[in-house]
Protein backbone atom coordinates (compact mmCIF):
# COMPACT_ATOMS: atom_id res chain seq x y z
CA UNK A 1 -79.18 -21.69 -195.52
CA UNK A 2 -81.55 -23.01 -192.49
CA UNK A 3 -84.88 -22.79 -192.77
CA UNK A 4 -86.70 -21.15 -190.38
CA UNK A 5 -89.91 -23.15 -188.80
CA UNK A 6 -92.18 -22.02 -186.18
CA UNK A 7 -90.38 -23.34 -182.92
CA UNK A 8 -87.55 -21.20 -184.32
CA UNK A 9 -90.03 -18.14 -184.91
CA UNK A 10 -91.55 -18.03 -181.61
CA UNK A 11 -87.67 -18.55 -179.93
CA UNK A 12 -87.53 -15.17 -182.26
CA UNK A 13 -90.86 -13.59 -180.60
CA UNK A 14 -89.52 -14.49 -177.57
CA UNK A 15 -85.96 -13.20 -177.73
CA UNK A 16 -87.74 -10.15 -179.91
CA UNK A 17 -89.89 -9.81 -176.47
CA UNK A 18 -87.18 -9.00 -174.03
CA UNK A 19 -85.25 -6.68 -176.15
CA UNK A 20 -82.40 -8.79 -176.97
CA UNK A 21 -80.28 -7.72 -180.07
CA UNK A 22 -80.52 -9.01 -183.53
CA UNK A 23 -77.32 -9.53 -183.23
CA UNK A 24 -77.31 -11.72 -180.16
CA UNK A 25 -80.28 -13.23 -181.33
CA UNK A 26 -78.18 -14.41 -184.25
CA UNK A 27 -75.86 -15.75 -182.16
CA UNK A 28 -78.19 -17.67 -179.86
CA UNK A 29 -80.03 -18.90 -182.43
CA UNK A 30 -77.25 -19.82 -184.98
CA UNK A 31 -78.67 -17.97 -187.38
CA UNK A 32 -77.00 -15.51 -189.92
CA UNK A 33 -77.77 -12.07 -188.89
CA UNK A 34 -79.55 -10.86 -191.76
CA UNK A 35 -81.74 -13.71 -191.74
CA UNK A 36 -83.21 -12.60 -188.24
CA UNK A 37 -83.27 -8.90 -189.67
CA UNK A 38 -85.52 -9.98 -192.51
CA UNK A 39 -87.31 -12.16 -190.39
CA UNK A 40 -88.24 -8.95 -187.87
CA UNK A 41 -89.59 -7.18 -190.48
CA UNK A 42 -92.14 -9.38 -191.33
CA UNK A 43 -94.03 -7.38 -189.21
CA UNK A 44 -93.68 -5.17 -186.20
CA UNK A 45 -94.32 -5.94 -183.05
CA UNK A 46 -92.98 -9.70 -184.25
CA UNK A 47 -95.29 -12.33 -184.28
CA UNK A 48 -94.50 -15.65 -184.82
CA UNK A 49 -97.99 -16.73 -185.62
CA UNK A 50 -98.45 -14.27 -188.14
CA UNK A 51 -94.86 -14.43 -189.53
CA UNK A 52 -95.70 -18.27 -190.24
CA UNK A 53 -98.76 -17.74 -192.04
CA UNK A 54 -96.67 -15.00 -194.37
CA UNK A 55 -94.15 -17.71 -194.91
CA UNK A 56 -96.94 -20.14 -196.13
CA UNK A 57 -98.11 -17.94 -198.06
CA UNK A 58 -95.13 -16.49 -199.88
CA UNK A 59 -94.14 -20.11 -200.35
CA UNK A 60 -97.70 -21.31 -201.98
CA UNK A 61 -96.73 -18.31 -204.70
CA UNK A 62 -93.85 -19.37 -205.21
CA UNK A 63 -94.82 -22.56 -206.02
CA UNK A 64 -97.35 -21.72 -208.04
CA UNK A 65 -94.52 -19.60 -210.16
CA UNK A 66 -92.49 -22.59 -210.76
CA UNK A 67 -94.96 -24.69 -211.77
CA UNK A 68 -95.98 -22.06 -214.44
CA UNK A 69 -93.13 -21.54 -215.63
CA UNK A 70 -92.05 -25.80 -215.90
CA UNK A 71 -95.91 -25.88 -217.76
CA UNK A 72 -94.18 -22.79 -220.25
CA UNK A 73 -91.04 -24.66 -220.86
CA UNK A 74 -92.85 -28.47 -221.77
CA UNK A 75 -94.67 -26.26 -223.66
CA UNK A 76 -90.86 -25.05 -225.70
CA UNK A 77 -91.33 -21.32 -224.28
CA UNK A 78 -88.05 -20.13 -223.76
CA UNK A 79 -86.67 -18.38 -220.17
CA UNK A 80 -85.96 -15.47 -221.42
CA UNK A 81 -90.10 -15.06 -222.83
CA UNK A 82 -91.43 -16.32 -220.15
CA UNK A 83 -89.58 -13.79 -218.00
């Protein structure tokens, strides 16, 4: 899967902009087309500058979620309680 970065979200904005599809934007982009459909709905009109800070964001949880759960397992919780 390829990660999306910012240069790739404003080419997004951009694209989003002049009312190309999310198809062809897929296609331009080399992108899967789902990937720009999830992307989009990030939030409406797009914005790379906010879609970027979301990203962070959502990433900084999840990292804080996996470390939790590796401090659980040294700790000889199993998976299936810590789920």
């Amino acid at each position: 899967m390829k990660k999306i970065n910012f240069e790739i979200r404003k080419e997004i904005e951009e694209l989003s902009r002049k009312g190309i599809s999310q198809k062809k934007m897929a296609e331009i982009l080399n992108l899967n087309q789902s990937t720009i459909s999830r992307e989009l709905k990030k939030c409406n009109p797009y914005d790379a500058d906010k879609a970027e800070k979301l990203s962070v964001k959502d990433k900084s949880k999840d990292e804080l979620i996996i470390s939790q759960v590796l401090l659980l397992r040294s700790q000889g919780m199993s998976l299936r309680r810590i789920s």
